[in-house]
N, C-alpha and C. Protein backbone atom coordinates (compact mmCIF):
# COMPACT_ATOMS: atom_id res chain seq x y z
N UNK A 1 8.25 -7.73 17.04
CA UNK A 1 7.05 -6.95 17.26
C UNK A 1 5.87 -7.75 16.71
N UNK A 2 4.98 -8.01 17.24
CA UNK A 2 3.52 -8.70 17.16
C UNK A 2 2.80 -7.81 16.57
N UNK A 3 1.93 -8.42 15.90
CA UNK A 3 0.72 -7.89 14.58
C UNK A 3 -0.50 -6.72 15.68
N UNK A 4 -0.59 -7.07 16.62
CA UNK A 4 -1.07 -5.92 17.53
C UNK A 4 -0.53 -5.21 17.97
N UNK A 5 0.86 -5.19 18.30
CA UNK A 5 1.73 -3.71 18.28
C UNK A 5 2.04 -3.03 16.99
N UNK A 6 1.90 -3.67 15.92
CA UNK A 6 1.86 -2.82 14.35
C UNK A 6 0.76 -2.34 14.17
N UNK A 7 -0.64 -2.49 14.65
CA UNK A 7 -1.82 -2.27 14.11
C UNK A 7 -2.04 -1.22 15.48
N UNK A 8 -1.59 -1.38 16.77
CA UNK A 8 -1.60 0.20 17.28
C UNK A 8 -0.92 1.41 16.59
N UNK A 9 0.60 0.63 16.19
CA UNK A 9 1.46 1.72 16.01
C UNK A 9 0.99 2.35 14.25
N UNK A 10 0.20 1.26 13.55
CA UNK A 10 -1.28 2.01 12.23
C UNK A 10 -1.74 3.00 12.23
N UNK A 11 -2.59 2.08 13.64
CA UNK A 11 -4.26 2.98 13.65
C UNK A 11 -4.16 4.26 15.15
N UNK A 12 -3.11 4.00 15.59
CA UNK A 12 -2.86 4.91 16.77
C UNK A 12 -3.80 4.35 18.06
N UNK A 13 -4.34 4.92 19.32
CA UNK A 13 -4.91 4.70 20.03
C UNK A 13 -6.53 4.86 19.52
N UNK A 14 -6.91 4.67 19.02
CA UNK A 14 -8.71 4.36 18.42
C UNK A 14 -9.34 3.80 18.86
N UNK A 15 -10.57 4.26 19.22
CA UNK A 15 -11.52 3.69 20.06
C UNK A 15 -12.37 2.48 19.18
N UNK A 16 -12.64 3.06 17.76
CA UNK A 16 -13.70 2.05 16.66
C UNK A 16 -12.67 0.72 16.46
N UNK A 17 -11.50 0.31 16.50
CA UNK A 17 -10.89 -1.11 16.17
C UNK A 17 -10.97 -1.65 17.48
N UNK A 18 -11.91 -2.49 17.70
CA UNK A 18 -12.42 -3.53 18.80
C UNK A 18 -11.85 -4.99 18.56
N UNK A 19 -11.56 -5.14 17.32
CA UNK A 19 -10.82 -6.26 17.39
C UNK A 19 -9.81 -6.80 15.93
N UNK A 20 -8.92 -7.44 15.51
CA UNK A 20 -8.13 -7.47 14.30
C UNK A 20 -7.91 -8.81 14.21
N UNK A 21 -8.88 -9.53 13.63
CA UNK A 21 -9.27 -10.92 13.30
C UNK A 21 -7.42 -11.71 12.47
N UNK A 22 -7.31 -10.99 11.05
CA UNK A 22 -6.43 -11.38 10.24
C UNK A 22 -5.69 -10.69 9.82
N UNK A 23 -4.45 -11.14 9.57
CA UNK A 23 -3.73 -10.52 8.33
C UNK A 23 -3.22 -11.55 7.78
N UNK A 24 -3.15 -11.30 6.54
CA UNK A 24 -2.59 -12.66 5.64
C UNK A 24 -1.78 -11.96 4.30
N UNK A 25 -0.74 -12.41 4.23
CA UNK A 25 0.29 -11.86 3.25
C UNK A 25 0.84 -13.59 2.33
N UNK A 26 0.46 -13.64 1.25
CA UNK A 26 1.37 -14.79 -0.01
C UNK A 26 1.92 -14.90 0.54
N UNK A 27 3.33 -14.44 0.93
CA UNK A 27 4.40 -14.72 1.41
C UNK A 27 4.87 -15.01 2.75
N UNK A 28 4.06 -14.56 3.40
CA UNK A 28 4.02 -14.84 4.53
C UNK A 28 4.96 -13.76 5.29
N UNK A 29 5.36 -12.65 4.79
CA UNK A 29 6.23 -12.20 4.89
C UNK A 29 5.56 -10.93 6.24
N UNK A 30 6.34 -10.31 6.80
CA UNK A 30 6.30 -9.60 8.25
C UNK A 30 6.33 -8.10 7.44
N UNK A 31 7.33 -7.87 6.07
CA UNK A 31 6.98 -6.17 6.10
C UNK A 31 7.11 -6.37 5.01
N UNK A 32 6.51 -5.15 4.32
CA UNK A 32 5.64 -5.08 2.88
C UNK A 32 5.50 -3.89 2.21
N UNK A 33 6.64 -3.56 1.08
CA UNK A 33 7.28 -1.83 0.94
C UNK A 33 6.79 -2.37 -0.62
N UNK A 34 6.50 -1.27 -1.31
CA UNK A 34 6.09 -0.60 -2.30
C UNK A 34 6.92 -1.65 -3.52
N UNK A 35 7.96 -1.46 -3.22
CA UNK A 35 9.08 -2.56 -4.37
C UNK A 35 8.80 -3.72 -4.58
N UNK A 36 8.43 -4.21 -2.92
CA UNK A 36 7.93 -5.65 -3.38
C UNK A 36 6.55 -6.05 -4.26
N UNK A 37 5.76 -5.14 -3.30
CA UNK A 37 4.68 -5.34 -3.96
C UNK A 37 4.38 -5.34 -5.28
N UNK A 38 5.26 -4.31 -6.05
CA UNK A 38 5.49 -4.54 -8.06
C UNK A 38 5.80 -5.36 -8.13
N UNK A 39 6.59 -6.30 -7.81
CA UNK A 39 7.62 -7.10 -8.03
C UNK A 39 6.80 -8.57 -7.82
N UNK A 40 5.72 -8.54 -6.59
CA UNK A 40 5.19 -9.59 -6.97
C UNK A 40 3.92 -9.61 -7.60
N UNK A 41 3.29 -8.65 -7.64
CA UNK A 41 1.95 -8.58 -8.84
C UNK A 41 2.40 -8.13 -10.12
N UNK A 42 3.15 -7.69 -10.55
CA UNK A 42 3.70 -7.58 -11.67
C UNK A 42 4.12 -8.72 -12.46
N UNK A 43 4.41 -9.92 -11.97
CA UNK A 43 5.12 -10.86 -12.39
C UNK A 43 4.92 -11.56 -13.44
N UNK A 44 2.79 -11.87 -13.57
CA UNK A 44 2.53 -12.59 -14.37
C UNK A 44 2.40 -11.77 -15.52
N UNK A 45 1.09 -10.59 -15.00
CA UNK A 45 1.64 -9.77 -16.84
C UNK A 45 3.08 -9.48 -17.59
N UNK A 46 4.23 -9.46 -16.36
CA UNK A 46 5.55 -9.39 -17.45
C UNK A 46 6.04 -10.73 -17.64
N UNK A 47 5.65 -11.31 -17.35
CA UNK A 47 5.68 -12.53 -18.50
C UNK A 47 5.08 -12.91 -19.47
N UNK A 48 3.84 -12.92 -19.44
CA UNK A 48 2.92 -12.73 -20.90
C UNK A 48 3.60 -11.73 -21.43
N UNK A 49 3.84 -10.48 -21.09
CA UNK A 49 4.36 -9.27 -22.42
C UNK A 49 5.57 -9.88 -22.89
N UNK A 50 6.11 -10.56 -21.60
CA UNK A 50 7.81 -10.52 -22.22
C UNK A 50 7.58 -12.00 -23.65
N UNK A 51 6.74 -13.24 -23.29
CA UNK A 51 6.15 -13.59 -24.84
C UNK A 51 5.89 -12.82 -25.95
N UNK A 52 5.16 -11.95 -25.52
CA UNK A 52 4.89 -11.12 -26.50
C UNK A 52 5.68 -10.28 -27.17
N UNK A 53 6.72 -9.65 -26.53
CA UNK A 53 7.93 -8.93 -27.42
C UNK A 53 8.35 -10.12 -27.54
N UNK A 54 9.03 -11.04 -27.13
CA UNK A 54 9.76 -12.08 -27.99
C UNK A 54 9.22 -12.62 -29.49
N UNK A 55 8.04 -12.69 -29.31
CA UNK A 55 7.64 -12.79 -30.76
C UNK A 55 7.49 -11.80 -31.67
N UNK A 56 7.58 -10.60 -31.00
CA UNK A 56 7.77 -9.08 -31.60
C UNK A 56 9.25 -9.64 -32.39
N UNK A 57 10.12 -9.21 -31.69
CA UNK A 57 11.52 -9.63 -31.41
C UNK A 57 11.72 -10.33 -33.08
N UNK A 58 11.30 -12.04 -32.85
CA UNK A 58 11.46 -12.56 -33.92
C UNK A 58 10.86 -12.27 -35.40
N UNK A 59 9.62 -11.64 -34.96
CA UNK A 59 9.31 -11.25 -36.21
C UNK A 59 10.06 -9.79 -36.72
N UNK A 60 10.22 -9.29 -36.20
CA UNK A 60 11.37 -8.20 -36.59
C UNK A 60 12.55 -8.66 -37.36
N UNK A 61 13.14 -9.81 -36.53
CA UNK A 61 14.21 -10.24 -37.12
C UNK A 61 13.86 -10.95 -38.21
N UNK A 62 13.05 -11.87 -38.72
CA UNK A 62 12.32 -11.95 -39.48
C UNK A 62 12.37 -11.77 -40.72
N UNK A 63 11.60 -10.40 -40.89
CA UNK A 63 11.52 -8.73 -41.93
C UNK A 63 13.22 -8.64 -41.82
N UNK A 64 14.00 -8.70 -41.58
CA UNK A 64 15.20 -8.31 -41.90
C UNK A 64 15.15 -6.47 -41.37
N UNK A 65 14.57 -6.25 -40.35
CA UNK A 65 14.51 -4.85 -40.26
C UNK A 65 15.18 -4.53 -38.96
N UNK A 66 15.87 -2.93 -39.10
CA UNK A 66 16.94 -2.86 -37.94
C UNK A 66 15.95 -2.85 -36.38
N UNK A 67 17.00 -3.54 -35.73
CA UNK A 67 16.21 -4.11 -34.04
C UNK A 67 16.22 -3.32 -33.47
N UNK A 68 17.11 -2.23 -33.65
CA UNK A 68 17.41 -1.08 -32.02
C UNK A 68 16.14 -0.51 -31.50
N UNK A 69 15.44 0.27 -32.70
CA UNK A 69 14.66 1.08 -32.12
C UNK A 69 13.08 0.27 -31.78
N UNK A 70 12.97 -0.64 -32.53
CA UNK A 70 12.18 -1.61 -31.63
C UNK A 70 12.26 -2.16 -30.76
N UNK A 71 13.34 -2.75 -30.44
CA UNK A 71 13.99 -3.39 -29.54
C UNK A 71 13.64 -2.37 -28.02
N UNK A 72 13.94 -1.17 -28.08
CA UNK A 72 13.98 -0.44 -27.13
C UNK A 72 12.95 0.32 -26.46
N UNK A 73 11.83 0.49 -28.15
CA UNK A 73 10.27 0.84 -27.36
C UNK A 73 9.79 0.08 -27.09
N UNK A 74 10.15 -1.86 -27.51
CA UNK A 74 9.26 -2.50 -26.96
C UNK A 74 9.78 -2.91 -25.60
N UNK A 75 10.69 -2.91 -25.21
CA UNK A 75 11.30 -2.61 -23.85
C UNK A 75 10.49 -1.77 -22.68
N UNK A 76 10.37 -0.18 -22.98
CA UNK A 76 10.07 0.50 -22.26
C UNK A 76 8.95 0.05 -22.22
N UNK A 77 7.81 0.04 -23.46
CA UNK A 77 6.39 -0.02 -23.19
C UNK A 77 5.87 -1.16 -22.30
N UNK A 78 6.63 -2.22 -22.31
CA UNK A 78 6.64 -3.87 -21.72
C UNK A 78 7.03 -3.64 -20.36
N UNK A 79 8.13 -2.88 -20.08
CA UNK A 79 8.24 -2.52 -18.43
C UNK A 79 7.09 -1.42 -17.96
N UNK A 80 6.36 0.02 -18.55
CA UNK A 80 5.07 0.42 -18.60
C UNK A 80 3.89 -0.27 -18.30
N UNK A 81 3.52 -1.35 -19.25
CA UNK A 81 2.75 -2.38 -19.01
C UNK A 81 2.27 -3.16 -17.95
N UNK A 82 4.08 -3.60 -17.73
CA UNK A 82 3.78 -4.61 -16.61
C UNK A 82 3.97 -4.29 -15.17
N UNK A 83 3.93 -2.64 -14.89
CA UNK A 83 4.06 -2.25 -13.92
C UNK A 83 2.47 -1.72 -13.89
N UNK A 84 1.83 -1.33 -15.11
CA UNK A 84 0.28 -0.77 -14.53
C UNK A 84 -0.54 -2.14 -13.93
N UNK A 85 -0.18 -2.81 -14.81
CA UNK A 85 -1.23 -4.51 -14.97
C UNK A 85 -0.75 -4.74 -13.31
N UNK A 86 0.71 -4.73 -12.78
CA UNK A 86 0.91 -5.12 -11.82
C UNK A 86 0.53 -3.88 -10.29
N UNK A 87 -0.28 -2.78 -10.92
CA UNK A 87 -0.75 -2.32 -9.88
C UNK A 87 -2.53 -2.63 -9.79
N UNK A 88 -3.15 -3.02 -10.94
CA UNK A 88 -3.90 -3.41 -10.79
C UNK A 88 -4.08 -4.40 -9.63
N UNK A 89 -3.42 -5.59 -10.31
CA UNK A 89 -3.24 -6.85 -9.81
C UNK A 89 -3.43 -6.32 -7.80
N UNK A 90 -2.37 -5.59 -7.96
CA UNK A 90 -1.91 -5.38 -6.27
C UNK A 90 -3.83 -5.17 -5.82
N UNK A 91 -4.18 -4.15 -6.54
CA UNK A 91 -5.45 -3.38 -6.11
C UNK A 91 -6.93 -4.08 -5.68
N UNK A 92 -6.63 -5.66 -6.31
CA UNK A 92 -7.46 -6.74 -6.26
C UNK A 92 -7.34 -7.80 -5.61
N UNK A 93 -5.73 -7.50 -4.59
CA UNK A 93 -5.49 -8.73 -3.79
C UNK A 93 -5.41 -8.02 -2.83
N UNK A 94 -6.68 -8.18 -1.97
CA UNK A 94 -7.02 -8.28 -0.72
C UNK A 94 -6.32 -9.10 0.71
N UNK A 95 -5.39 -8.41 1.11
CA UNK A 95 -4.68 -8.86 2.29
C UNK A 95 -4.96 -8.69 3.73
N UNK A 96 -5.83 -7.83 4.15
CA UNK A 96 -5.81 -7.49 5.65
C UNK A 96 -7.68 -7.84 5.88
N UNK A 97 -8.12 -7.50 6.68
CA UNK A 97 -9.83 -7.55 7.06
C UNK A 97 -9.61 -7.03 8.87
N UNK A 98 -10.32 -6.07 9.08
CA UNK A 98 -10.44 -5.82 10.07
C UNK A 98 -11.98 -5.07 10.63
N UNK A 99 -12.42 -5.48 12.29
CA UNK A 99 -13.61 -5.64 12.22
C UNK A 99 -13.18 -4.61 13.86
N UNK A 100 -14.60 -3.16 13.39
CA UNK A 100 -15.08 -2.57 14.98
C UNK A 100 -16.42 -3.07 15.34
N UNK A 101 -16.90 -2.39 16.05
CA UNK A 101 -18.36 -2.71 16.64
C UNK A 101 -19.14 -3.02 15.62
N UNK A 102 -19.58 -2.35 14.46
CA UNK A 102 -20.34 -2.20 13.72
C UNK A 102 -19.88 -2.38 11.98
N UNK A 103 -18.51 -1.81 12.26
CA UNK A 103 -17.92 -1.78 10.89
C UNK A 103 -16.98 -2.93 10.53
N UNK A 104 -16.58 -3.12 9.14
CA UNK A 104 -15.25 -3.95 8.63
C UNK A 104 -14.80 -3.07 7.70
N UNK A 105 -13.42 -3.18 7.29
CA UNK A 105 -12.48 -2.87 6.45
C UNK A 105 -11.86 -3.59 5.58
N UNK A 106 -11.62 -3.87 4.72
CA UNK A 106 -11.22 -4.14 3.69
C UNK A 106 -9.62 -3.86 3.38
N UNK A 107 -8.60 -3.81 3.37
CA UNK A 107 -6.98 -3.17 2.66
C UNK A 107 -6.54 -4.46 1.65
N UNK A 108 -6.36 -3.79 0.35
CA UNK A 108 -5.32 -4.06 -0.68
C UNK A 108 -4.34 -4.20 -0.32
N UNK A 109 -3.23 -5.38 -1.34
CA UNK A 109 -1.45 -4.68 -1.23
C UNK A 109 -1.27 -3.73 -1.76
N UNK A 110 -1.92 -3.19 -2.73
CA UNK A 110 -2.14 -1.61 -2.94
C UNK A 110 -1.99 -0.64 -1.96
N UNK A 111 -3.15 -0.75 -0.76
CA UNK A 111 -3.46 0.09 -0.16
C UNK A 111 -2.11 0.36 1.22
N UNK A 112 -2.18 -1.11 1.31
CA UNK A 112 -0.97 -1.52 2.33
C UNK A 112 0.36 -0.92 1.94
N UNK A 113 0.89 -1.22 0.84
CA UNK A 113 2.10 -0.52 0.28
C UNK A 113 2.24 0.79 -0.05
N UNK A 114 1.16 1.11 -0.20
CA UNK A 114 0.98 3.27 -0.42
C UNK A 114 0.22 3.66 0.84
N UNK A 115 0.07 2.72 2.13
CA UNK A 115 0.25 3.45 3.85
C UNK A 115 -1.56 4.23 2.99
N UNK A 116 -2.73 3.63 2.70
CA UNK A 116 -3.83 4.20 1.95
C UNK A 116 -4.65 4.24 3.49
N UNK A 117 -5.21 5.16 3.83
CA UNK A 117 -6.44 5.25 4.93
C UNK A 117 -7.05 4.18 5.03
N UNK A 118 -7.82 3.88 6.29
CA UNK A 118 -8.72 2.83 6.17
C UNK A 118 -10.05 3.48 6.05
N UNK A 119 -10.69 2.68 5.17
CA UNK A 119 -12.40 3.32 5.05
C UNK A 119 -12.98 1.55 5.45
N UNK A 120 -13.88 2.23 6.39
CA UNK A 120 -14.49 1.82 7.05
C UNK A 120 -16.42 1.38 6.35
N UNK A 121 -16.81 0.33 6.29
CA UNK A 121 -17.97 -0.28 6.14
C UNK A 121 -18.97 -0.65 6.48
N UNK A 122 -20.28 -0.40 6.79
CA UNK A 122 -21.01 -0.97 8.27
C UNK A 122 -21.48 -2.31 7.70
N UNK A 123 -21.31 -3.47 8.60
CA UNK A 123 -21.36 -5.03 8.61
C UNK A 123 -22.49 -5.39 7.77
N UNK A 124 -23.35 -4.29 8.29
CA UNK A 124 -24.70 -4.73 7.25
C UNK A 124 -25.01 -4.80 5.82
N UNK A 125 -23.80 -3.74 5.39
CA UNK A 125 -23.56 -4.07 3.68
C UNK A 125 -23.27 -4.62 3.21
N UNK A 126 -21.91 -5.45 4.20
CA UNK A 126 -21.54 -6.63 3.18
C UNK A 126 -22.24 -7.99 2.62
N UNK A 127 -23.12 -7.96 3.64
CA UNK A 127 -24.50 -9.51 2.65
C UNK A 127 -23.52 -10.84 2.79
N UNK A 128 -22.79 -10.93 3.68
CA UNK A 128 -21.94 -12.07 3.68
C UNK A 128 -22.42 -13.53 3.33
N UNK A 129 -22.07 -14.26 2.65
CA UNK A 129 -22.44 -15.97 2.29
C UNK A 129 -21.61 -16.35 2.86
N UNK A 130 -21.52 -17.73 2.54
CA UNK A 130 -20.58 -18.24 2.62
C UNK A 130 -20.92 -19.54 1.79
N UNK A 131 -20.33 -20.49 0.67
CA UNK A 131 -20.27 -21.41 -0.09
C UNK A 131 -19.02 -22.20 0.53
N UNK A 132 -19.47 -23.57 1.14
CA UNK A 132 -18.39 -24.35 1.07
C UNK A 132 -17.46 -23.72 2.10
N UNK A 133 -15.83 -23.40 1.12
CA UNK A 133 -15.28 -23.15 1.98
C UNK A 133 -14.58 -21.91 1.34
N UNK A 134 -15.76 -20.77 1.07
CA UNK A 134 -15.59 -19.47 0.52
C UNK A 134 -16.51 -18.37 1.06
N UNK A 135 -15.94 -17.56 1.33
CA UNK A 135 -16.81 -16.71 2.07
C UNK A 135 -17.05 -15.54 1.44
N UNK A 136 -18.15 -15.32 0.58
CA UNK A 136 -18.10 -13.79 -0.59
C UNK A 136 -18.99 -12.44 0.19
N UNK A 137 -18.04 -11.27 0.22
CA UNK A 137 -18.50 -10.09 0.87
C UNK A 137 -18.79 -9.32 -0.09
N UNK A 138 -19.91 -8.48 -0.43
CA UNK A 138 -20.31 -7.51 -1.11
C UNK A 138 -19.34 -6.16 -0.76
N UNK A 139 -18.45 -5.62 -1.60
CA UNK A 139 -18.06 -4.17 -0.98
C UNK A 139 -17.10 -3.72 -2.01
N UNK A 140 -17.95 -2.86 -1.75
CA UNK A 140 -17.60 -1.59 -2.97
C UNK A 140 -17.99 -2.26 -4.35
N UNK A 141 -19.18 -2.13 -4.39
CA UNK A 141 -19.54 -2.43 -5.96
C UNK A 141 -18.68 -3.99 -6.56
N UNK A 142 -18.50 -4.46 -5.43
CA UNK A 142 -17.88 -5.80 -5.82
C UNK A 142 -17.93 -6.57 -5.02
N UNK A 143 -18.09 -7.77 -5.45
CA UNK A 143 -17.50 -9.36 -4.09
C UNK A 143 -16.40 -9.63 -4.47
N UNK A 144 -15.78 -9.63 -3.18
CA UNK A 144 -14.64 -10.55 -2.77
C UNK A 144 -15.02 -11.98 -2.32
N UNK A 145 -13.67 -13.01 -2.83
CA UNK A 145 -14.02 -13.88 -2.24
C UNK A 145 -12.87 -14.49 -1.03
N UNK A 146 -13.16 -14.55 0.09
CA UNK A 146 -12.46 -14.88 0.87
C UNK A 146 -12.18 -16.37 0.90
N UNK A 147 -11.48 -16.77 1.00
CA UNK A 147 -11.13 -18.56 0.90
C UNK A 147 -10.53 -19.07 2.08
N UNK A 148 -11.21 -20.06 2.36
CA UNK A 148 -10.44 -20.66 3.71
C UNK A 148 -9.27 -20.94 3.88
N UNK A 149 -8.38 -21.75 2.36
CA UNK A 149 -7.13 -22.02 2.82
C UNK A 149 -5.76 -20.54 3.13
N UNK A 150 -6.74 -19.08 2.44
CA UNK A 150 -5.96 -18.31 2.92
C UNK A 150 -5.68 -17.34 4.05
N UNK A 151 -6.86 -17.68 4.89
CA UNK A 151 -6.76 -17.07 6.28
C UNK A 151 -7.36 -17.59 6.91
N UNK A 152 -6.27 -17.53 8.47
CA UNK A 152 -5.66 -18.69 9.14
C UNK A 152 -7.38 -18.25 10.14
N UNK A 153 -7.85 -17.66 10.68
CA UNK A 153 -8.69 -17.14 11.34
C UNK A 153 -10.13 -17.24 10.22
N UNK A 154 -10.43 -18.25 9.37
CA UNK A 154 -11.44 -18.00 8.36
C UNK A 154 -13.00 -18.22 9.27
N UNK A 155 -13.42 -18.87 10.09
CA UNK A 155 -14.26 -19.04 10.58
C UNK A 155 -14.64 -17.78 12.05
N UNK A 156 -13.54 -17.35 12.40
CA UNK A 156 -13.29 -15.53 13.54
C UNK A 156 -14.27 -15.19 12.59
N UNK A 157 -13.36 -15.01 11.08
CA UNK A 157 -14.23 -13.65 10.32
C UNK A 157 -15.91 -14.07 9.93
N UNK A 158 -15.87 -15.38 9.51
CA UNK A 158 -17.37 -15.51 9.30
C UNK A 158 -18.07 -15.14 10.47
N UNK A 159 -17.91 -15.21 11.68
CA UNK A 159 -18.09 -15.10 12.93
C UNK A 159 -18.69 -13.53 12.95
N UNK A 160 -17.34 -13.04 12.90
CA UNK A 160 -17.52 -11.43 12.64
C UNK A 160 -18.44 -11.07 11.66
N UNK A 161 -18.94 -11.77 10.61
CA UNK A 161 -19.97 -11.05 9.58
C UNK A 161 -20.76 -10.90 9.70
N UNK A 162 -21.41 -12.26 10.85
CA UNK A 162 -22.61 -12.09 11.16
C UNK A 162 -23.13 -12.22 12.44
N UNK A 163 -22.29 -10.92 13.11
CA UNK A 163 -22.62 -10.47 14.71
C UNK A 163 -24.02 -9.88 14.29
């Protein structure tokens, strides 16, 4: 199944999606469920934590003091941790861009993995630049920066910014 029979079988028959420039996934991967997505934004904060209880860890052992019950909250709190940090993470990596007459969209692996509505933008807000070979969109109280080496269509979308 092709990226335009997934983005009908999305957005349904809709008149406002005139056209679907990109999608770009790290992995390159075709489908994209909730598990993975922890699993790969999660990765770097649970490794910094998991340093961090390890040196918990040793200094415990250390003190000569019993491990269990440390051992086990710093466990839970470290898997806690590195599952919020890793929804952050998801919430700031921008994977999809899609463009109607007037509007663009924006989707997270956040948004992508929790099936999140699309909200829609009119072209004129985003203030598009472009530096080099970076393309920064104003939206939602923030710039993104789009980068050439990660979508394959980078010059479509500049295209699209400034119909």
């Amino acid at each position: 199944m092709n990226f335009g029979a997934k983005l009908e079988i999305l957005c349904g028959n809709y008149g406002y999606i005139s056209q679907m420039l990109t999608y770009y996934h790290k992995n390159h991967a075709s489908s994209f469920n909730t598990f993975g997505m922890l699993q790969e934004y999660a990765l770097t904060p649970l490794l910094i934590l998991l340093a961090m209880y390890g040196g918990m860890i040793i200094y415990v052992l250390a003190q000569h003091a019993q491990l269990l019950w440390y051992g086990i909250i710093g466990g839970i709190v470290m898997a806690a941790l590195s599952n919020f940090f890793g929804r952050i993470n998801a919430r700031s990596a921008f994977l999809e861009i899609g463009f109607s007459e007037e509007h663009f969209y924006l989707r997270s692996a956040y948004d992508i993995a929790y099936k999140q509505n699309l909200k829609f933008y009119p072209i004129a807000y985003a203030n598009a630049t472009m530096e080099r070979n970076v393309i920064f969109i104003n939206y939602i109280e923030q710039t993104v920066k789009i980068r050439q080496e990660d979508w394959r269509d980078f010059y479509g979308i500049w295209a699209s910014l400034n119909q």
